[in-house]
Protein backbone atom coordinates (compact mmCIF):
# COMPACT_ATOMS: atom_id res chain seq x y z
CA UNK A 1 0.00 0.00 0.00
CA UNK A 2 1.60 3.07 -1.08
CA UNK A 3 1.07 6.91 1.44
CA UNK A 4 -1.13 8.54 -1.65
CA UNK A 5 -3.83 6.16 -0.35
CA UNK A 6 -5.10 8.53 2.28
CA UNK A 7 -6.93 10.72 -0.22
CA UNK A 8 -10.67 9.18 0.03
CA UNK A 9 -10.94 8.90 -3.54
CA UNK A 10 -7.91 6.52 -4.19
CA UNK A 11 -9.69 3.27 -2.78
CA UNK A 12 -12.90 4.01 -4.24
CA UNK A 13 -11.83 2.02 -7.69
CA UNK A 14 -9.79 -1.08 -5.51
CA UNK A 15 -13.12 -1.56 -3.41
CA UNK A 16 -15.58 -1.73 -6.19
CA UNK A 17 -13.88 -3.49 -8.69
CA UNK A 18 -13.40 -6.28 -5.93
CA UNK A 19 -16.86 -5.73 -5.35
CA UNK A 20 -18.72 -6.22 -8.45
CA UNK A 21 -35.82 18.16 17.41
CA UNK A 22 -39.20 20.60 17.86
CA UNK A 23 -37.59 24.03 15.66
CA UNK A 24 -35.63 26.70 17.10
CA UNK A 25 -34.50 29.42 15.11
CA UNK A 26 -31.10 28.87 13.69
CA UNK A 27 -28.55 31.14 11.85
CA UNK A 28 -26.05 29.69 9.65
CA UNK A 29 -23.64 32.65 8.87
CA UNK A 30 -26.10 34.86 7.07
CA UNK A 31 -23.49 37.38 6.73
CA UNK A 32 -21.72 34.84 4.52
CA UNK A 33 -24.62 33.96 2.60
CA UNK A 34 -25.86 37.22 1.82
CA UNK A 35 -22.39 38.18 0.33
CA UNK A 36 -22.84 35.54 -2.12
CA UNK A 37 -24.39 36.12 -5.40
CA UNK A 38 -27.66 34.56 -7.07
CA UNK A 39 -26.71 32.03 -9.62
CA UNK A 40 -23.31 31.51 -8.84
CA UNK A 41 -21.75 28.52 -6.37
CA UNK A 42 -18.47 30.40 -5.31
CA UNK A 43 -16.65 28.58 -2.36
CA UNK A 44 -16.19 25.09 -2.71
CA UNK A 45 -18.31 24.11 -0.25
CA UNK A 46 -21.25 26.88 -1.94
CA UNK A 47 -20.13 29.25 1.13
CA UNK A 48 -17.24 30.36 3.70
CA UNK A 49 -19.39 27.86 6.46
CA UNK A 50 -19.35 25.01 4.16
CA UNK A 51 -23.18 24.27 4.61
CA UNK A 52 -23.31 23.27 0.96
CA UNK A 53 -26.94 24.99 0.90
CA UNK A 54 -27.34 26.68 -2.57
CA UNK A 55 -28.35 30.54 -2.83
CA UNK A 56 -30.12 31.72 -5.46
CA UNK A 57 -30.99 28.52 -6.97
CA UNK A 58 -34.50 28.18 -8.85
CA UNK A 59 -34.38 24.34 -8.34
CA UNK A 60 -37.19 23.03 -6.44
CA UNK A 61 -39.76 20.29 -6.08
CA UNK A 62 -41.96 21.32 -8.39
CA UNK A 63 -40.13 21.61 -11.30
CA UNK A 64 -36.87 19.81 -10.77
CA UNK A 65 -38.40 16.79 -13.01
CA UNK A 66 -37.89 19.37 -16.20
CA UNK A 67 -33.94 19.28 -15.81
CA UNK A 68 -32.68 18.17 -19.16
CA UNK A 69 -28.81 18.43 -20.42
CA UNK A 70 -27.95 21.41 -21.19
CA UNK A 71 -24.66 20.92 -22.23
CA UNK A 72 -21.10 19.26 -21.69
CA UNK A 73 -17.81 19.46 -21.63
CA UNK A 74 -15.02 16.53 -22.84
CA UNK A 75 -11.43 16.03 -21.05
CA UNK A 76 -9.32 16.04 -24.30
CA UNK A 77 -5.40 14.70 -25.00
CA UNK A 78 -3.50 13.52 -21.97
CA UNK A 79 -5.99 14.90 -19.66
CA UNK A 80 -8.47 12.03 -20.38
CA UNK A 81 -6.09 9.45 -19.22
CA UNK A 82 -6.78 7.93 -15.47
CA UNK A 83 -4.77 9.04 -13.03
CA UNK A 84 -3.22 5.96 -11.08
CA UNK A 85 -6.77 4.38 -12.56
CA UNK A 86 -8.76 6.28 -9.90
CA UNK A 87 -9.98 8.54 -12.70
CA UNK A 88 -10.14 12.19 -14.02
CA UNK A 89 -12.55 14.48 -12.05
CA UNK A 90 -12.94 14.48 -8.33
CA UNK A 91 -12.90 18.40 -7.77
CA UNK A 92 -16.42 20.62 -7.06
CA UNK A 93 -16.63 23.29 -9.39
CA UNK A 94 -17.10 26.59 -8.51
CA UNK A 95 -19.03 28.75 -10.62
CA UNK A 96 -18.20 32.98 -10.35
CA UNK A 97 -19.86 35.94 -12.77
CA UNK A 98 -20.99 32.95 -15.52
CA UNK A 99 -17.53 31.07 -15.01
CA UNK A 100 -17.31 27.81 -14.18
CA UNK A 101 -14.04 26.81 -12.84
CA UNK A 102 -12.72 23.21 -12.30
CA UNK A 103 -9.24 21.53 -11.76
CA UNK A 104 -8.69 17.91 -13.21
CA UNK A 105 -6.99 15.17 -11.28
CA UNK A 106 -3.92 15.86 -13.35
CA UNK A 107 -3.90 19.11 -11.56
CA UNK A 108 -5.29 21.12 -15.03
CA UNK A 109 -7.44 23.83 -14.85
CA UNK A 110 -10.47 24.87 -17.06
CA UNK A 111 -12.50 27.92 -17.42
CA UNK A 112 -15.80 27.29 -19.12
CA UNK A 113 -18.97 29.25 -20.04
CA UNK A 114 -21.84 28.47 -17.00
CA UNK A 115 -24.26 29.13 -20.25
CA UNK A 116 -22.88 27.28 -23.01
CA UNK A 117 -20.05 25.32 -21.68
CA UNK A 118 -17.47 26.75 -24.31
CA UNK A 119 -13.75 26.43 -23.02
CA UNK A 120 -12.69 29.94 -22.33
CA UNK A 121 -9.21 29.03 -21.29
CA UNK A 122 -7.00 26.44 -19.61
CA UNK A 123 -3.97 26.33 -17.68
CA UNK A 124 -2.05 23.12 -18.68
CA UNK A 125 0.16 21.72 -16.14
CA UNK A 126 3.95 21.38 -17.39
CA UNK A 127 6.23 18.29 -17.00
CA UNK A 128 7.44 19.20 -13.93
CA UNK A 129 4.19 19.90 -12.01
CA UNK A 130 3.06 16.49 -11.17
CA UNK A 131 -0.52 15.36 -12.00
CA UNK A 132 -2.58 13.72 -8.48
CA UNK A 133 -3.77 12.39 -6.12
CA UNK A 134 -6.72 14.16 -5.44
CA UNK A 135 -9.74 15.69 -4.98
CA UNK A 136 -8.15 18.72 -6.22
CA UNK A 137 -9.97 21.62 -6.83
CA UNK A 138 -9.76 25.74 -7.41
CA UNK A 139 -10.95 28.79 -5.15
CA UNK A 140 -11.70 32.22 -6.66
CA UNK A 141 -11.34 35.23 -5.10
CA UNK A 142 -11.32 38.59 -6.24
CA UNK A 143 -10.30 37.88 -9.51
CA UNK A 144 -7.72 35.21 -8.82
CA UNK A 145 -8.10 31.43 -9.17
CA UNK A 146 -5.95 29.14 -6.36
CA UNK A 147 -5.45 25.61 -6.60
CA UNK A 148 -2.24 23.31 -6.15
CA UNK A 149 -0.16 20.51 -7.74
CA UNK A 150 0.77 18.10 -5.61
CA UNK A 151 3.57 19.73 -5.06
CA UNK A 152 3.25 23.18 -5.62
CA UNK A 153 0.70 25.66 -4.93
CA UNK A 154 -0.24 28.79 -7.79
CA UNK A 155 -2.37 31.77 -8.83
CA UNK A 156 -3.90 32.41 -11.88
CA UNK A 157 -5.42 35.68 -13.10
CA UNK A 158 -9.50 34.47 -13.46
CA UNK A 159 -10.00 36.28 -16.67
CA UNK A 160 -7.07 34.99 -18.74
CA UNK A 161 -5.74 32.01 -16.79
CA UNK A 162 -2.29 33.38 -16.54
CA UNK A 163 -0.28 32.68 -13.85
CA UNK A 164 0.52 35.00 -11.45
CA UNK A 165 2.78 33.33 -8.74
CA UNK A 166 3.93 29.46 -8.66
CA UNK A 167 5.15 28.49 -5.00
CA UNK A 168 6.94 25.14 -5.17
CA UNK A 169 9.09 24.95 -1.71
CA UNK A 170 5.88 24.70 0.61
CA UNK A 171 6.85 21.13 1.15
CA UNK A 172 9.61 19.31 3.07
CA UNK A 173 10.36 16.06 2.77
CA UNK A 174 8.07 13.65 4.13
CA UNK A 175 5.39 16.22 3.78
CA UNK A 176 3.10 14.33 2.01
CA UNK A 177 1.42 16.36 -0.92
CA UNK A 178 -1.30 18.74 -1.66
CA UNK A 179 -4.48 16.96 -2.86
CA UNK A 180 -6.90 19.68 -1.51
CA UNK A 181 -9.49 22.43 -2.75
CA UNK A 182 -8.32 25.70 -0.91
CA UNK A 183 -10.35 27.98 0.85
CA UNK A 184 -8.94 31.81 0.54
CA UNK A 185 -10.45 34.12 2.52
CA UNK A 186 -9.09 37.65 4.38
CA UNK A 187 -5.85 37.66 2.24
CA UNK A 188 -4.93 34.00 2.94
CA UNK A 189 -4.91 30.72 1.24
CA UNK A 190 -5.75 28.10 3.57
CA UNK A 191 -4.71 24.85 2.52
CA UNK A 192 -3.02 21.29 3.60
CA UNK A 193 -0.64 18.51 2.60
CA UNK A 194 -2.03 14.73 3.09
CA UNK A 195 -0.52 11.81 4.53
CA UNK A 196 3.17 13.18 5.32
CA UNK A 197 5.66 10.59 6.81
CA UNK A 198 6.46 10.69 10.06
CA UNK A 199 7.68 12.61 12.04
CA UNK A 200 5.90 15.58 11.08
CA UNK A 201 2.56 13.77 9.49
CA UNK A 202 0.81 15.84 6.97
CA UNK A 203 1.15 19.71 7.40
CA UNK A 204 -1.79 23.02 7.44
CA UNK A 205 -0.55 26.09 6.08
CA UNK A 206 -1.25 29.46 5.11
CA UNK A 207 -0.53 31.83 2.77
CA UNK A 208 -0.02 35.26 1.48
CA UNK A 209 -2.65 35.12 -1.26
CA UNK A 210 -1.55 38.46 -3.20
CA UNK A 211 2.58 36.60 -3.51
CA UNK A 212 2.47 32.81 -2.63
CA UNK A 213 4.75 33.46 0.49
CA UNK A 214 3.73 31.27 3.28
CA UNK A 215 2.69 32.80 6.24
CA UNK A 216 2.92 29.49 8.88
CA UNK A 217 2.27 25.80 9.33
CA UNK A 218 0.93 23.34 12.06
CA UNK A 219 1.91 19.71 11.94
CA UNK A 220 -0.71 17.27 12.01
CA UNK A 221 1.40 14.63 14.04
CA UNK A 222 4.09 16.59 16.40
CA UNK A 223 5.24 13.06 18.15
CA UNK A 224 6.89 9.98 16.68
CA UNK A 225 4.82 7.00 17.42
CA UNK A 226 6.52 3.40 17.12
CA UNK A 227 3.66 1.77 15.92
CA UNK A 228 2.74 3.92 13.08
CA UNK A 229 6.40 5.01 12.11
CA UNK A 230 7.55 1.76 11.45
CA UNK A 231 4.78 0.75 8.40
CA UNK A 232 6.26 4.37 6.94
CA UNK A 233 3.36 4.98 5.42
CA UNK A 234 2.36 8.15 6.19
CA UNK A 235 -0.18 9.72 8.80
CA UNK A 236 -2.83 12.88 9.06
CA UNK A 237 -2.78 15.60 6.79
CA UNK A 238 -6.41 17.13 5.05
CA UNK A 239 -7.67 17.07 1.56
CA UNK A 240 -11.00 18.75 2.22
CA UNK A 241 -11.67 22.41 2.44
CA UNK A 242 -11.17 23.36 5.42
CA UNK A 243 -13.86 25.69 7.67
CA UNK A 244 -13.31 29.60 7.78
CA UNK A 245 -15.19 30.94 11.03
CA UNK A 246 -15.82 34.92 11.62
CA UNK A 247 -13.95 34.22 14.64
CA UNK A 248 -10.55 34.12 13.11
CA UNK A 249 -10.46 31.00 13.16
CA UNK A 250 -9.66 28.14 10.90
CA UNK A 251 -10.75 24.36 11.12
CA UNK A 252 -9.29 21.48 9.85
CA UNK A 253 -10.70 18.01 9.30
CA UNK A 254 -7.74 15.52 9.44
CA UNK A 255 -7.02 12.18 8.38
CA UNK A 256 -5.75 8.70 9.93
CA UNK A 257 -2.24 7.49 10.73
CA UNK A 258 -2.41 4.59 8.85
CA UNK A 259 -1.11 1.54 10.85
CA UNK A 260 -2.17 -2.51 11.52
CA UNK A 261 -4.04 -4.08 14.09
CA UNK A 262 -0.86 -5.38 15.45
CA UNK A 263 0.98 -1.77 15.90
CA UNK A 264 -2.19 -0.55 17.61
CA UNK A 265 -2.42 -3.20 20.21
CA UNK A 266 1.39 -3.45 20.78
CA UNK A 267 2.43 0.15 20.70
CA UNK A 268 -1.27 1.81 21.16
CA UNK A 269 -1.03 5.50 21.14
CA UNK A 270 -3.48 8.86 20.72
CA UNK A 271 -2.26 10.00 17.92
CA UNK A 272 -3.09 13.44 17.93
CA UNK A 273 -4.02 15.20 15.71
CA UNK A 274 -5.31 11.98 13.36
CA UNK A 275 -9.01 11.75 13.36
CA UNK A 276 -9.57 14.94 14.55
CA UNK A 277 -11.13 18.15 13.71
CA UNK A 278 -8.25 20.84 14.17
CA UNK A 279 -9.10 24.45 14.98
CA UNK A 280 -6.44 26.90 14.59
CA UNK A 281 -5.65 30.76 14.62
CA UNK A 282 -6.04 32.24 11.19
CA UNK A 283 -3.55 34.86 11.28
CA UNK A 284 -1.30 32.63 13.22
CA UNK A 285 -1.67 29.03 12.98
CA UNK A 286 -1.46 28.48 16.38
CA UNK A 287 -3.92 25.83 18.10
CA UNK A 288 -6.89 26.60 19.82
CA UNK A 289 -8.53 23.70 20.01
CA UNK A 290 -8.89 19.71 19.00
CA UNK A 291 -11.48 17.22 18.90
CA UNK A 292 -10.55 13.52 17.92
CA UNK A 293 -12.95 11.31 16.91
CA UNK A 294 -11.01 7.95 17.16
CA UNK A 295 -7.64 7.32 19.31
CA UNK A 296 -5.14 4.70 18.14
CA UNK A 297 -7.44 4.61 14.78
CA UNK A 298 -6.21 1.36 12.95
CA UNK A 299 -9.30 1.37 10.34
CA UNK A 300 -8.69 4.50 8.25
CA UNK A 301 -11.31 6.42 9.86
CA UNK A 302 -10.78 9.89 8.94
CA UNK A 303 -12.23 12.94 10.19
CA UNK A 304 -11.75 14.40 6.81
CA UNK A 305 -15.08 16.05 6.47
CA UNK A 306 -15.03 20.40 5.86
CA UNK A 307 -16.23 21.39 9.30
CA UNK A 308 -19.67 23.11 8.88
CA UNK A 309 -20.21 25.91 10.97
CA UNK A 310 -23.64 26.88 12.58
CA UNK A 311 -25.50 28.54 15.57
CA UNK A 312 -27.58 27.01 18.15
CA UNK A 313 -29.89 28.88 20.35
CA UNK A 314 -27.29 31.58 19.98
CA UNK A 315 -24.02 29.23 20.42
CA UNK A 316 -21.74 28.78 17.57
CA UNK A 317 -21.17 25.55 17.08
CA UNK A 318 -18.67 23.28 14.29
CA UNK A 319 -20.21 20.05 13.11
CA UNK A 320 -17.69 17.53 12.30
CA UNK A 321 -17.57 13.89 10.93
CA UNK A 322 -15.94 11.27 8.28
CA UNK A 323 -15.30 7.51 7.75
CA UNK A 324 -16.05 6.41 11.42
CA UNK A 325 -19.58 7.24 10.54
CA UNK A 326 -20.28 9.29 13.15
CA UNK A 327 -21.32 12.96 13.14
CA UNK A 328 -20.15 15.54 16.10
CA UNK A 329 -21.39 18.83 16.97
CA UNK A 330 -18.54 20.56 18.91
CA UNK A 331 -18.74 23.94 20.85
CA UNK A 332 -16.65 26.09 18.41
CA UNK A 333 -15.49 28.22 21.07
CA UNK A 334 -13.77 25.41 23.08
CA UNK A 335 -14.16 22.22 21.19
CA UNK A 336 -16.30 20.57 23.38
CA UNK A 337 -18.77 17.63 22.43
CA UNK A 338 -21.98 18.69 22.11
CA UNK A 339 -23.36 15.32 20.95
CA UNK A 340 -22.18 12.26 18.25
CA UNK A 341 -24.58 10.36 16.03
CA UNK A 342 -24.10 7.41 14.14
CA UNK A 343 -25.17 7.02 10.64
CA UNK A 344 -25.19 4.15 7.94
CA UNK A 345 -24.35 1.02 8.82
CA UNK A 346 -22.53 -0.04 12.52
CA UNK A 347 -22.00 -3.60 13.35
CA UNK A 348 -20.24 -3.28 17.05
CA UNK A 349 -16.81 -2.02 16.24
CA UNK A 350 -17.00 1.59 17.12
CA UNK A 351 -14.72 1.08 20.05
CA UNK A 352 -11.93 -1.34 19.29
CA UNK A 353 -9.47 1.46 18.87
CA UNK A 354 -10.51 3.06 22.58
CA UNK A 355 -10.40 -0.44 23.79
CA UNK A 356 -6.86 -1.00 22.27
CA UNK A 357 -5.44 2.77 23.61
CA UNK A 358 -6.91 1.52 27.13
CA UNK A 359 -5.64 -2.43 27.21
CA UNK A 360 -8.94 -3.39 27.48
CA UNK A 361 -8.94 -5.45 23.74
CA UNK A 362 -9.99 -8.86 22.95
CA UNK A 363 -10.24 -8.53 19.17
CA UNK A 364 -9.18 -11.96 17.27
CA UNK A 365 -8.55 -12.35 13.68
CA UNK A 366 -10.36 -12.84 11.36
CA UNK A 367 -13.16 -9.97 12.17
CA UNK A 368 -15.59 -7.68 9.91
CA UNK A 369 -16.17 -4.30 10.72
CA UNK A 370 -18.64 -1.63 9.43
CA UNK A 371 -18.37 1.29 8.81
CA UNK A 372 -15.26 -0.09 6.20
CA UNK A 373 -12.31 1.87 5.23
CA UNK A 374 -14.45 3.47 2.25
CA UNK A 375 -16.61 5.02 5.15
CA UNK A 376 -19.09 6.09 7.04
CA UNK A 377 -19.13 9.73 5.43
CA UNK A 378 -16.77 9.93 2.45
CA UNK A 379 -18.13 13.20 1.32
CA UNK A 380 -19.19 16.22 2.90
CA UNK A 381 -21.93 17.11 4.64
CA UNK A 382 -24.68 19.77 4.39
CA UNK A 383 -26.93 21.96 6.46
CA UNK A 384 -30.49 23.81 6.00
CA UNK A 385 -32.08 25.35 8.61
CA UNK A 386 -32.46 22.78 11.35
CA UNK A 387 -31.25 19.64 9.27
CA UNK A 388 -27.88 18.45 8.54
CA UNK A 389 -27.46 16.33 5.72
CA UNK A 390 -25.25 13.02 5.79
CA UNK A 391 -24.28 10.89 2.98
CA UNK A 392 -23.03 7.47 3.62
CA UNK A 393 -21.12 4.37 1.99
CA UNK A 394 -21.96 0.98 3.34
CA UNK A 395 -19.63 -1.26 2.86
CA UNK A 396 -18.24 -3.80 5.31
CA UNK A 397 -14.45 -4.23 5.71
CA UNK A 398 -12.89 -7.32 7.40
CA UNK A 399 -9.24 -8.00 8.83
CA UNK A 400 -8.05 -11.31 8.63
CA UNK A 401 -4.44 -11.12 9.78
CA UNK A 402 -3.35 -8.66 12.70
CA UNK A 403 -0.43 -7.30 9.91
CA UNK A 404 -3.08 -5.46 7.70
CA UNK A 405 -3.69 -2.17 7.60
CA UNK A 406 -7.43 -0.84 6.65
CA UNK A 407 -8.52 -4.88 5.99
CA UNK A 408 -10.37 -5.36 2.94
CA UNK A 409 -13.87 -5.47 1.90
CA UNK A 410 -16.68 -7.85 1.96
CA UNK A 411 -19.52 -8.99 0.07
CA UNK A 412 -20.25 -7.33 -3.72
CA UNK A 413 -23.20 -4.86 -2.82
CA UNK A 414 -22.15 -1.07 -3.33
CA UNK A 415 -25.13 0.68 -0.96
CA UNK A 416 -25.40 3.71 1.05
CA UNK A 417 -27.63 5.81 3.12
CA UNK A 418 -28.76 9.70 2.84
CA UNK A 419 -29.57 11.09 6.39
CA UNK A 420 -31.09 14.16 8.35
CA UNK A 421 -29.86 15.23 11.59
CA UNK A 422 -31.66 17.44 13.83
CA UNK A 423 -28.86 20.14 14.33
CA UNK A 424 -29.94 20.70 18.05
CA UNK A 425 -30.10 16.90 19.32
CA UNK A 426 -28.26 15.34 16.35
CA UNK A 427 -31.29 12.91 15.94
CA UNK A 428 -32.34 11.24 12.91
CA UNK A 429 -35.42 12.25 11.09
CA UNK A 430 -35.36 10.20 8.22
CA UNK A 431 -32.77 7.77 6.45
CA UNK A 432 -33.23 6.79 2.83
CA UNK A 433 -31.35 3.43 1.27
CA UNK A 434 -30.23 3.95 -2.03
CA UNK A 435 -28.39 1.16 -4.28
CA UNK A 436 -24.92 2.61 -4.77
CA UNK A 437 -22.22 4.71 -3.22
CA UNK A 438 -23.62 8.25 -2.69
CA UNK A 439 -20.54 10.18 -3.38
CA UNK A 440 -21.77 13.57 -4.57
CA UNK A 441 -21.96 15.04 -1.10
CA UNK A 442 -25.26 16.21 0.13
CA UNK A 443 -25.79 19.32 -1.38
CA UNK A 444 -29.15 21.86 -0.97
CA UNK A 445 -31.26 23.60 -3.21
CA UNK A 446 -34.29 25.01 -1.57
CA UNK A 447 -36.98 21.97 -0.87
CA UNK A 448 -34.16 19.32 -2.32
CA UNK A 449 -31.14 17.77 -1.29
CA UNK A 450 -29.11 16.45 -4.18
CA UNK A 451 -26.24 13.34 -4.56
CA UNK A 452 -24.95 11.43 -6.88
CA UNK A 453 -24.40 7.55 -7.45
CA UNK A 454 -20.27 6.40 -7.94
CA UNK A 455 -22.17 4.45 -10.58
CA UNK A 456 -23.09 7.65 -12.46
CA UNK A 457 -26.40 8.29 -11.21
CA UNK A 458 -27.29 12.13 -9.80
CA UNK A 459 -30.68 12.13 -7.39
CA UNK A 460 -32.54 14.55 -5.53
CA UNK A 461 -34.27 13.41 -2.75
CA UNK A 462 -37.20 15.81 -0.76
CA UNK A 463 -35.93 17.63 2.21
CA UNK A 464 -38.46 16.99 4.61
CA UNK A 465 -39.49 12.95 3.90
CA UNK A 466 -36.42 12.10 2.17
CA UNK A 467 -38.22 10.08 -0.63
CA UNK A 468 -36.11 10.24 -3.89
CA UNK A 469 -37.96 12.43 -6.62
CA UNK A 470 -35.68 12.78 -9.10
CA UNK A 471 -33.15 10.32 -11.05
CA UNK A 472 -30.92 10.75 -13.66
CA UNK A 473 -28.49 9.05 -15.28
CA UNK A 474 -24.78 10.07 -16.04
CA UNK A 475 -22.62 9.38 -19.23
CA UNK A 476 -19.91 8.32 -16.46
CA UNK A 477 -19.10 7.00 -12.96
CA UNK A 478 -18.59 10.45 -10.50
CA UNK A 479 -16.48 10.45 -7.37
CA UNK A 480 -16.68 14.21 -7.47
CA UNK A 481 -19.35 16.65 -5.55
CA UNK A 482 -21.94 18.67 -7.60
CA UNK A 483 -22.33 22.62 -7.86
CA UNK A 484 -25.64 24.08 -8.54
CA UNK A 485 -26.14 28.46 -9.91
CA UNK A 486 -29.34 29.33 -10.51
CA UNK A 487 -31.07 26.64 -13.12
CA UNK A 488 -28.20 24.71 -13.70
CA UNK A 489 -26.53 21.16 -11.63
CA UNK A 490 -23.20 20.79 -13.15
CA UNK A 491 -21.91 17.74 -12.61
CA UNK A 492 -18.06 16.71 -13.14
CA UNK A 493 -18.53 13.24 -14.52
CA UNK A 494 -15.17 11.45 -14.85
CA UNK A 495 -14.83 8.58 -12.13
CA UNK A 496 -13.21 5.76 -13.65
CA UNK A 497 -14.85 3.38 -16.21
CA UNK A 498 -17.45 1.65 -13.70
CA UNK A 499 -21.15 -0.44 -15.00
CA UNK A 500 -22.73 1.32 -17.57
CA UNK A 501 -20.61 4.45 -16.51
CA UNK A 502 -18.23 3.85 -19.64
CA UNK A 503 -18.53 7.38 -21.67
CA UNK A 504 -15.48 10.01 -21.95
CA UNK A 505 -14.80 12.01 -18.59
CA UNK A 506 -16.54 15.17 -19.14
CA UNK A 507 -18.15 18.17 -17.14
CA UNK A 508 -21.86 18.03 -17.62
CA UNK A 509 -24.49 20.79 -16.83
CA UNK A 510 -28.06 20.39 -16.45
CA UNK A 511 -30.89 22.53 -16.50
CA UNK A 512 -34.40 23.39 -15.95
CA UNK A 513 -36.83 23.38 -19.11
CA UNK A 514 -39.47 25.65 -19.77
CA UNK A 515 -42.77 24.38 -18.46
């Protein structure tokens, strides 16, 4: 097993082709929402709180059966080619003043009309700047685009796709490498390596977003840990937006240290900050607060989700979650649990890595655990009003030596689950089954809550029953979330060749027909 792994995306191809409360008034950064313009998705996460809830869109109930294809766009040359066979597109895109803005997983970047699709320019990564692992992605700001290589991070003027700075010593060695969308907000690019070797782990940083220059880091695993260090595969890191509070504030969602059963039972160990949701100072880097999720994790559990920032009876308040399967709601002043929910699938193992940290473990080989490496929640999150939005994979994972690390998965059914939480109690209002892996995040527009299938499938399911109302089929498999401006779901569609999923990787927008 090679580091890259820890991106979520790079096991999605292994595992399936083995496989075959009452209401309180809430706020959810209005400030933030009202800033952002009608028709237009512009953070990657649709705003600065990452509540993936859509403004402006004209999408609803009633007439969301009328979206037809409006148009698409093809991944042409060397840019069509699979990277490491996990694909093309993985990014969201973000769509500014009628621009719709994506990065490919060979680190590419295309500019495209939001009405007609027509390429208005590219910037094609040279020889140099290395193509992977993924998700990827681009922020805009103020007329500048910001994305990364995997080893380098760069500007680009929005208009003409020129580049304006290229920063390629962020990175020592043993980093890990940059995989991540970027958030950029109050002159900084916020941004993180993923699985770095230890010591050191994976690394946060920020920087100056007018000149590249970095501004300061925080490592994701500050001790060396036996266990973990001698597999030398790599540990923590991020590779999902990360959560920009009006507190000056940053949060983090981090990954897992990757080690075996064996290392966590012989030489078990926190692990900080693995599994964790990270809060830092913007301006400085310096920590705040943590909150892990698992100790001694052993299964890939990340906490990799983009925090989601809210407000409770007048208490802000971060929700966190990941591949544990298991949402938090965290005070966002201090960290502190509010409360955890499961969601998808459980079968008992929730606390074998607590049990191991403790001494307390009786686990035997062989075993099969659910949530599975693939997840729990491999995509981000959402949140509406009162509801947060879950996605979920379901696939089992088993371990049948104590050498492995993540196990591998059982049984050939791809399924998942689409959930509300009630943001105040975290209890479930309605779950929905659906027959593949939802990996499309939840995303919101107005009465809807849309996902889509790795199989190449994008649904919208009703807000308030959660009964699917709308189905449509992809010319592709997608591992990549959705954006929706105004009348139009645009879709990246380039997941590796999967089912009936076999077309060209392409960018695909659809849109509402007159009724």
């Amino acid at each position: 097993m090679k580091a890259r792994l820890a991106s979520p995306w790079t096991r999605i191809l292994t595992v399936v082709l083995a496989l075959g409360l009452c209401s309180v008034p809430i706020s959810t950064n209005a400030a933030v929402a009202a800033n952002n313009a009608s028709g237009s998705w512009p953070f990657s996460n649709a705003d600065l709180a990452n509540t993936r809830d859509t403004v402006g869109s004209t999408i609803t109930q009633a007439n969301v059966s009328t979206l037809k294809k409006a148009w698409s766009f093809t991944l042409a040359g060397k840019a069509k080619k699979s990277v490491g066979g996990y694909g093309t597109l993985a990014a969201t895109p973000i769509v500014v003043n009628g621009v719709v803005y994506i990065q490919d997983l060979h680190s590419n970047v295309y500019a495209l009309s939001l009405a007609t699709g027509k390429l208005e320019w590219s910037y094609v990564v040279n020889k140099k700047e290395k193509s992977g692992p993924g998700p990827n992605g681009v922020a805009i700001v103020d007329g500048m685009v910001y994305g990364a290589t995997p080893t380098a991070v760069f500007a680009l003027n929005a208009a003409t796709g020129h580049k304006v700075w290229f920063n390629d010593k962020l990175l020592g060695k043993g980093q890990g490498t940059f995989g991540i969308q970027p958030q950029v907000a109050n002159g900084r690019v916020y941004l993180a390596s993923q699985c770095g070797h230890l010591p050191g782990g994976g690394v946060l940083l920020a920087l100056n977003a007018a000149t590249g220059s970095l501004l300061w880091t925080f490592k994701t695993v500050p001790k060396k840990d036996k266990g973990v260090e001698k597999l030398g595969l790599g540990a923590g890191g991020a590779w999902e937006t990360p959560l920009v509070s009006t507190d000056g504030s940053v949060t983090f969602g981090i990954g897992n240290p990757y080690q075996s059963v064996a290392s966590a039972l012989t030489d078990p160990s926190t692990l900080l900050y693995t599994d964790s949701d990270v809060n830092v100072d913007a301006a400085t880097g310096k920590l705040r607060w943590y909150y892990q999720g698992v100790t001694d994790d052993f299964k890939d559990y990340d906490m990799q989700t983009s925090p989601i920032s809210a407000n409770v009876r007048g208490v802000p308040v971060v929700i966190g979650g990941g591949k544990m399967g298991i949402v938090y709601e965290m005070n966002a002043a201090t960290g502190k649990l509010i409360w955890r929910t499961p969601v998808g699938k459980h079968n008992g193992h929730d606390d074998d890595s607590l049990q191991a940290l403790e001494g307390k473990s009786h686990l035997k080989v062989p075993f099969t655990y659910s949530p599975g490496a693939l997840g729990g929640i491999l995509t981000n999150m959402a949140l509406a009003g009162n509801t947060i939005y879950v996605v979920t994979c379901n696939v089992a994972f088993s371990f049948t030596k104590t050498d492995q690390v993540d196990g591998s998965n059982v049984g050939k059914k791809l399924s998942g689950d689409v959930e509300a939480l009630n943001l105040v109690t975290g209890k479930v209002e309605w779950t929905t089954k659906v027959n593949g892996l939802p990996l499309g995040a939840a995303t919101i527009s107005n009465n809807l809550v849309f996902t889509t299938l790795f199989q190449g499938e994008l649904l919208a399911l009703n807000r308030s029953t959660g009964a699917i109302v709308f189905q449509q089929r992809l010319p592709r498999s997608t591992n990549s979330a959705i954006a929706i401006a105004g009348d139009k779901v645009i879709v990246p569609a380039g997941g590796p060749k999967y089912g009936k999923g076999k077309g060209s990787s392409q960018v695909v927008a659809y849109t509402l027909s007159p009724t």
